[in-house]
PDB file of N, CA and C in Angstrom:
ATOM      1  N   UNK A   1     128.398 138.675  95.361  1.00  0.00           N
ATOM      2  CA  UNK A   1     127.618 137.592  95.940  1.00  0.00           C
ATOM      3  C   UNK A   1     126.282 138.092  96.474  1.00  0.00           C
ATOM      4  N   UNK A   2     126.233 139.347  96.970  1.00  0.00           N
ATOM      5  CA  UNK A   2     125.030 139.852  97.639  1.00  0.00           C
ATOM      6  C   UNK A   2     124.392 140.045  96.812  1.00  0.00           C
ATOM      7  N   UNK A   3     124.498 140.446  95.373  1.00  0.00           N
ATOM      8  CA  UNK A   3     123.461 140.711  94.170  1.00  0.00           C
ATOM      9  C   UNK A   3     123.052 139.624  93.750  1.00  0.00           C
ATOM     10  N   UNK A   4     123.729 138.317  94.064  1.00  0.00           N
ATOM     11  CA  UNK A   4     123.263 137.143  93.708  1.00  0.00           C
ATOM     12  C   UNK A   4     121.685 136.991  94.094  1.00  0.00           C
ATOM     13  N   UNK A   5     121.800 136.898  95.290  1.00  0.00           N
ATOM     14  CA  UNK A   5     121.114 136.668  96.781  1.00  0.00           C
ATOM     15  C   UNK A   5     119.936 137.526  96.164  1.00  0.00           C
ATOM     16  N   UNK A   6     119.959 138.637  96.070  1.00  0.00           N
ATOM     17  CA  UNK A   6     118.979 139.643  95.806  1.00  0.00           C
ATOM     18  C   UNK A   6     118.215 139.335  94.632  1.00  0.00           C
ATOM     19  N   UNK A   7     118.844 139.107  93.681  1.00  0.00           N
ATOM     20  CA  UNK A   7     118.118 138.584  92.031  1.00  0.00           C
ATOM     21  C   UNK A   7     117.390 137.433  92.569  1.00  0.00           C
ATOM     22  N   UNK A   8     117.926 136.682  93.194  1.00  0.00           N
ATOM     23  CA  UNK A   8     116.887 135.309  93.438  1.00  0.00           C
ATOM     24  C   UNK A   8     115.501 135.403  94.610  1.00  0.00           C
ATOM     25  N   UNK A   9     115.856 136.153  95.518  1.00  0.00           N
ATOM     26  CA  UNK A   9     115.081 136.558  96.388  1.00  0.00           C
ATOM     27  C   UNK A   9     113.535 137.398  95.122  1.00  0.00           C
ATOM     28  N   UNK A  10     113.869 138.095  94.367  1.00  0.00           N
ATOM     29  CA  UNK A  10     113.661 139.204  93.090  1.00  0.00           C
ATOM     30  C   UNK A  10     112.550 137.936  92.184  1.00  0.00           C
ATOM     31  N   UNK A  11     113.673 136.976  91.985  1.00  0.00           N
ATOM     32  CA  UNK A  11     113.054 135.929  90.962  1.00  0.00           C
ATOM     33  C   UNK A  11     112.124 135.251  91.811  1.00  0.00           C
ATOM     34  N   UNK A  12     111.631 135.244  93.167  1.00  0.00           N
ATOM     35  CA  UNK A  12     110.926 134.321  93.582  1.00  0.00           C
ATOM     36  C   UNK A  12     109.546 134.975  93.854  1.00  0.00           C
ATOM     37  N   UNK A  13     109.741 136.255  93.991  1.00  0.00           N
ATOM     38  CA  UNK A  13     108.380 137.031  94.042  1.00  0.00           C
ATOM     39  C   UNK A  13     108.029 137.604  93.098  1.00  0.00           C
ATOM     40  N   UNK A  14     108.417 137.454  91.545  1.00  0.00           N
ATOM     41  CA  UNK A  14     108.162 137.240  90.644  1.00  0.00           C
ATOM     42  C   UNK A  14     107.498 136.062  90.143  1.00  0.00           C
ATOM     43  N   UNK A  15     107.770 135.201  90.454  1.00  0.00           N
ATOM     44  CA  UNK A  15     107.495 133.922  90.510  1.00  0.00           C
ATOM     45  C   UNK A  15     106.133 133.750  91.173  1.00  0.00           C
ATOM     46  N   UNK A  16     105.773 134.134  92.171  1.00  0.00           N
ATOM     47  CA  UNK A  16     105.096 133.814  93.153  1.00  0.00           C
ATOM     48  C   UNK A  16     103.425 135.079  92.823  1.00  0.00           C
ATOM     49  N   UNK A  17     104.349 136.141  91.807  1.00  0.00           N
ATOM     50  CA  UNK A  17     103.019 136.435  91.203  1.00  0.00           C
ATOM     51  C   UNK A  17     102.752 135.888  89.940  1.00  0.00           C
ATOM     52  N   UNK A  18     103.581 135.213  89.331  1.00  0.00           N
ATOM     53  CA  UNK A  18     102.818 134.768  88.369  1.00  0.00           C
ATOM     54  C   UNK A  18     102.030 133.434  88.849  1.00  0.00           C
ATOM     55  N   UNK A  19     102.074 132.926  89.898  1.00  0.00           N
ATOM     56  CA  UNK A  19     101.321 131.928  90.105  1.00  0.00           C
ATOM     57  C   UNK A  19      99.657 132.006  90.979  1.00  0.00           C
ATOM     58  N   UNK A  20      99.665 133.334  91.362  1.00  0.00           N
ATOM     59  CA  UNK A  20      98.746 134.383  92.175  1.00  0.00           C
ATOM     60  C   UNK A  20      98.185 134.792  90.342  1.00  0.00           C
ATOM     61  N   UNK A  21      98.802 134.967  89.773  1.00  0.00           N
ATOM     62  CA  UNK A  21      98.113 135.429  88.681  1.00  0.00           C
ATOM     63  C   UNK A  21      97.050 134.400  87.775  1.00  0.00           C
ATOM     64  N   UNK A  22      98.002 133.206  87.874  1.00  0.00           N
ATOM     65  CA  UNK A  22      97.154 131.742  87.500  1.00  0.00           C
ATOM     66  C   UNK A  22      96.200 131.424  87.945  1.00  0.00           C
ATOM     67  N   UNK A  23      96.493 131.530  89.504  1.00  0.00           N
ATOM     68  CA  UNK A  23      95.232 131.237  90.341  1.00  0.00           C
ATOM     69  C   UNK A  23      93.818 131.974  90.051  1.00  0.00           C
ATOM     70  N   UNK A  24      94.368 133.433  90.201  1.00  0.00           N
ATOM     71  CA  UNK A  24      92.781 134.193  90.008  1.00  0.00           C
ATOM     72  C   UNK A  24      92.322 134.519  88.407  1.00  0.00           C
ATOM     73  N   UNK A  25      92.808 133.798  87.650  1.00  0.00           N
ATOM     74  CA  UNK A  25      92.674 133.303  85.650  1.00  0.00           C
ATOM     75  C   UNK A  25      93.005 135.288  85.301  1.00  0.00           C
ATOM     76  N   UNK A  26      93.947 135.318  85.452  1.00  0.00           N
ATOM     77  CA  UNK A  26      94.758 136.789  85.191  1.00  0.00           C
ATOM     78  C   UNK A  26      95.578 136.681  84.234  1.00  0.00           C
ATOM     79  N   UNK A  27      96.053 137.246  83.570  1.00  0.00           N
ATOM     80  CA  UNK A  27      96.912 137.422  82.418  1.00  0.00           C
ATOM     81  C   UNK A  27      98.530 137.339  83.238  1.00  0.00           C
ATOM     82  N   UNK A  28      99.144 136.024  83.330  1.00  0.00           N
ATOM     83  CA  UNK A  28     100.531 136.244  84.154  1.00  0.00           C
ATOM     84  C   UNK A  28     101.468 136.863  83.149  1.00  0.00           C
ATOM     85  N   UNK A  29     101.872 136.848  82.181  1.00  0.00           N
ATOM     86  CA  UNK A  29     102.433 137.534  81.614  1.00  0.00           C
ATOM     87  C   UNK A  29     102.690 139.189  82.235  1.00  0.00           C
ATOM     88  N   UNK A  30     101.854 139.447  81.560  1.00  0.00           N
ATOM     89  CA  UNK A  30     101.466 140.920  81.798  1.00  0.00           C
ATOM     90  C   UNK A  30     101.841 141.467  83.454  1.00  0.00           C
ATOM     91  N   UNK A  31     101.287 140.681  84.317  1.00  0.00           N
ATOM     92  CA  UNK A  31     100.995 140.383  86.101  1.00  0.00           C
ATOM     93  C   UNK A  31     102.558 140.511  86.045  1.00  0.00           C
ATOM     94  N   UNK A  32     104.006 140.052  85.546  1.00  0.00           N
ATOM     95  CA  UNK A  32     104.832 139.742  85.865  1.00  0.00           C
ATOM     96  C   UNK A  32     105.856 140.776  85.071  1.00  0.00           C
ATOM     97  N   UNK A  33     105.477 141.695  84.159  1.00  0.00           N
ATOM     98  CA  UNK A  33     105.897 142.199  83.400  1.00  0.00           C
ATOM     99  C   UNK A  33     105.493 143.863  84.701  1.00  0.00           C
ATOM    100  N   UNK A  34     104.514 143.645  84.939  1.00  0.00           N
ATOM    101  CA  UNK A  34     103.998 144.881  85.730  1.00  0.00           C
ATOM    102  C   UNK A  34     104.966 144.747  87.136  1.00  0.00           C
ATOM    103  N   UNK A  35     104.685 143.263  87.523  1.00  0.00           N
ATOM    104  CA  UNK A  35     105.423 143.734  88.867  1.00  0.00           C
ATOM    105  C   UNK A  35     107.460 143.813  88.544  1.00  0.00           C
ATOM    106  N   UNK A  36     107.885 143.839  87.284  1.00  0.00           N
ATOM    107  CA  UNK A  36     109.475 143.724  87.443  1.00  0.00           C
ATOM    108  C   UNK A  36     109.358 145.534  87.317  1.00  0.00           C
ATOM    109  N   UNK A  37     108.313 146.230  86.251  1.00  0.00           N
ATOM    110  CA  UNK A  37     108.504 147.556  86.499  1.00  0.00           C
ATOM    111  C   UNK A  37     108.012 148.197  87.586  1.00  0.00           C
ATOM    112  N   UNK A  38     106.982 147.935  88.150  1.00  0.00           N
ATOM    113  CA  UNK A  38     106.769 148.920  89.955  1.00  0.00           C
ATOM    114  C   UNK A  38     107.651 148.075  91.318  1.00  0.00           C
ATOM    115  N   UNK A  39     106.637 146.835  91.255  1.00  0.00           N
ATOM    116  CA  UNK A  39     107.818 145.829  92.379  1.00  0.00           C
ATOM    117  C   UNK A  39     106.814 145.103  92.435  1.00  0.00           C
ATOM    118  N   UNK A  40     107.088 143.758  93.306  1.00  0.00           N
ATOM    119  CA  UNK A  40     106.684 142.494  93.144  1.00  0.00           C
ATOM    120  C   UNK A  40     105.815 142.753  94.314  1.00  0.00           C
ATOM    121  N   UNK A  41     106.095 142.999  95.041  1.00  0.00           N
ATOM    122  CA  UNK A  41     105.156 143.130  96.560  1.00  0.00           C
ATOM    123  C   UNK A  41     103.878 143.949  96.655  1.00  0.00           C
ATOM    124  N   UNK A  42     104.206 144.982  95.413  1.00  0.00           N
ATOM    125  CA  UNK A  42     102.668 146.001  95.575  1.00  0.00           C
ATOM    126  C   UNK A  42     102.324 145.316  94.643  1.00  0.00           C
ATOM    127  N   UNK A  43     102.448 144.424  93.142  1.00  0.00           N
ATOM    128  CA  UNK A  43     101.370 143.592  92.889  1.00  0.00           C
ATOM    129  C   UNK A  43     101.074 142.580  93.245  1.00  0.00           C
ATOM    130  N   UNK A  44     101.568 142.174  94.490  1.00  0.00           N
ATOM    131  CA  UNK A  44     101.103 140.657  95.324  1.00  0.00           C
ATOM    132  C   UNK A  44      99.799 141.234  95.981  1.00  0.00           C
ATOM    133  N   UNK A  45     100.346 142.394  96.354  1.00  0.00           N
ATOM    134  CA  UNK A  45      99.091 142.822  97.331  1.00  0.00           C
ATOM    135  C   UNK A  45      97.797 143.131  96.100  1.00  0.00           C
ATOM    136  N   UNK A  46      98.300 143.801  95.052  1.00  0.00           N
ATOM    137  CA  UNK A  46      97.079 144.289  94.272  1.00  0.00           C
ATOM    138  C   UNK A  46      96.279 143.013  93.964  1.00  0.00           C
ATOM    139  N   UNK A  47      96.867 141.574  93.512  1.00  0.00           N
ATOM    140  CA  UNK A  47      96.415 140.582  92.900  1.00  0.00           C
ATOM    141  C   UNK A  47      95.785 139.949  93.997  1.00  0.00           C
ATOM    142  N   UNK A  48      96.334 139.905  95.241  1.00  0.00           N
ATOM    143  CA  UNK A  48      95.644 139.304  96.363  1.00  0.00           C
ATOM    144  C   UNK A  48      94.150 139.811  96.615  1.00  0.00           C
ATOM    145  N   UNK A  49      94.057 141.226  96.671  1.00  0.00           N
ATOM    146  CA  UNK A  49      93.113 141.509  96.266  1.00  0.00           C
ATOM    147  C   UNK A  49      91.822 141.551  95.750  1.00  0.00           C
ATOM    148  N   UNK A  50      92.349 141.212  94.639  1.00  0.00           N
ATOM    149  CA  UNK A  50      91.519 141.504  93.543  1.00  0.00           C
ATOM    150  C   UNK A  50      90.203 140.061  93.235  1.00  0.00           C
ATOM    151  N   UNK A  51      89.499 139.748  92.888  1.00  0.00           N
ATOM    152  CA  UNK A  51      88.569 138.515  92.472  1.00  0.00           C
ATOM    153  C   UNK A  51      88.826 137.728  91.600  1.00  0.00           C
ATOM    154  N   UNK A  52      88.960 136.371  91.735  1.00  0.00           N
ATOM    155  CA  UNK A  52      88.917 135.314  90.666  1.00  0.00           C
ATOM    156  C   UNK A  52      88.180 136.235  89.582  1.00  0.00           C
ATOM    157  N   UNK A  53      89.200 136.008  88.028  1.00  0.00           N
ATOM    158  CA  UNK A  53      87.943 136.367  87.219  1.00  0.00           C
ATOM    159  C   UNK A  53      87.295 134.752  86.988  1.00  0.00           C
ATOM    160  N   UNK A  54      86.103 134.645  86.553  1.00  0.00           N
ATOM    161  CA  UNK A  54      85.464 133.351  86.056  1.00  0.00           C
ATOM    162  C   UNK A  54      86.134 132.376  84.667  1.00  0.00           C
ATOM    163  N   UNK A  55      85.959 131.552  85.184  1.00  0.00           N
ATOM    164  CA  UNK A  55      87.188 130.363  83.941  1.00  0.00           C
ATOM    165  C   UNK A  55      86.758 130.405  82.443  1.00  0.00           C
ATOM    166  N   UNK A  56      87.628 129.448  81.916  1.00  0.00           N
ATOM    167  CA  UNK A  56      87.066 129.117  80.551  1.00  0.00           C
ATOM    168  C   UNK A  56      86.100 128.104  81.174  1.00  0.00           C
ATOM    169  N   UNK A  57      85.464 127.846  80.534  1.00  0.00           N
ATOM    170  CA  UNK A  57      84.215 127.097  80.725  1.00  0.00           C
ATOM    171  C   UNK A  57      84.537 125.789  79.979  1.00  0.00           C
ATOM    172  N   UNK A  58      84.422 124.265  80.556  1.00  0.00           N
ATOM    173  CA  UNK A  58      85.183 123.509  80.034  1.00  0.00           C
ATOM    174  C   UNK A  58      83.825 122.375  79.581  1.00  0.00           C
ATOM    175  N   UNK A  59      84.224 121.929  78.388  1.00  0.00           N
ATOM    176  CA  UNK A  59      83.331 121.093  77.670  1.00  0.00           C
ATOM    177  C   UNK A  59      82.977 119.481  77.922  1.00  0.00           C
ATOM    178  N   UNK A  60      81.462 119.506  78.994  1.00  0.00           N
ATOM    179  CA  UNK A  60      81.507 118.828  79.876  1.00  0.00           C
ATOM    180  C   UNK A  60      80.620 117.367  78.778  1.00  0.00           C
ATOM    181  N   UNK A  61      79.992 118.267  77.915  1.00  0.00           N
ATOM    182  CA  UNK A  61      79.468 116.914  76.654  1.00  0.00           C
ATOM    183  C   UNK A  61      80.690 115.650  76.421  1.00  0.00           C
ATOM    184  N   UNK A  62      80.597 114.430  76.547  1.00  0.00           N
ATOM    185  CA  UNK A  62      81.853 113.762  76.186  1.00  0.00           C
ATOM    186  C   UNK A  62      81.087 112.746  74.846  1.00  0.00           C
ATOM    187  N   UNK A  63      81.930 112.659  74.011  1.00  0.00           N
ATOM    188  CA  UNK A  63      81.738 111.746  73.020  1.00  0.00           C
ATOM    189  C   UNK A  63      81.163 110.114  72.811  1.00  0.00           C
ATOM    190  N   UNK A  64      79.590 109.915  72.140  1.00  0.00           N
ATOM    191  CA  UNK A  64      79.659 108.877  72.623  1.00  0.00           C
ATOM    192  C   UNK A  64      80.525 107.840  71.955  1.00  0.00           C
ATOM    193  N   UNK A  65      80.730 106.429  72.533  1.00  0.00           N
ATOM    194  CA  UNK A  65      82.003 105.615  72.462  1.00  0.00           C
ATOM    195  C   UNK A  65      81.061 105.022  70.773  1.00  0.00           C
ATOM    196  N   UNK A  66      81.368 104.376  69.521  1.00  0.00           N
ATOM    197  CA  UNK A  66      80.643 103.573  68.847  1.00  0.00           C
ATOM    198  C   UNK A  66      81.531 102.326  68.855  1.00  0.00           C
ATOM    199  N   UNK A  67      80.585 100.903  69.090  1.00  0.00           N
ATOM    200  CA  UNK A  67      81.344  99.942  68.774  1.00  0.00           C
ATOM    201  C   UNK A  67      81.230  99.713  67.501  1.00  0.00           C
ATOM    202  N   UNK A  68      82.594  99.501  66.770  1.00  0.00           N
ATOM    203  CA  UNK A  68      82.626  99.042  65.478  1.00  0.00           C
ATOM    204  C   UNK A  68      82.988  97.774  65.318  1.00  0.00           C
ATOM    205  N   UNK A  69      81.871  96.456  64.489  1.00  0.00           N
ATOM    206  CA  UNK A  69      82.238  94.937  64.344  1.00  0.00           C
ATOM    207  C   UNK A  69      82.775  94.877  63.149  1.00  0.00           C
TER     208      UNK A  69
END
């Protein structure tokens, strides 16, 4: 039962960097793959850290409408 407890405690700061990873446009994959091999807490701190990288850049031109009779 105590290993239960522990895996989920495990799964939530896992969790909690991949969403630290979303936030600052980071590769969560990877972010989550790194923290199950060192630990979840020294890459919370590393990602906390670290700087937004800059977004995709989103396509602000919108289409014009044509009325067709």
């Amino acid at each position: 039962m105590d290993w239960i407890i522990v895996l989920l405690i495990y799964a939530v700061f896992i969790y909690g960097v991949y969403k630290l990873a979303i936030s600052k446009n980071r590769d969560p994959g990877g972010w989550m793959l790194a923290s199950i091999i060192i630990s979840p807490l020294i890459i919370l701190v590393v990602l906390a850290i670290m700087q937004k990288l800059p977004g995709k850049k989103q396509n602000t031109s919108r289409r014009k409408k044509t009325n067709k009779k």
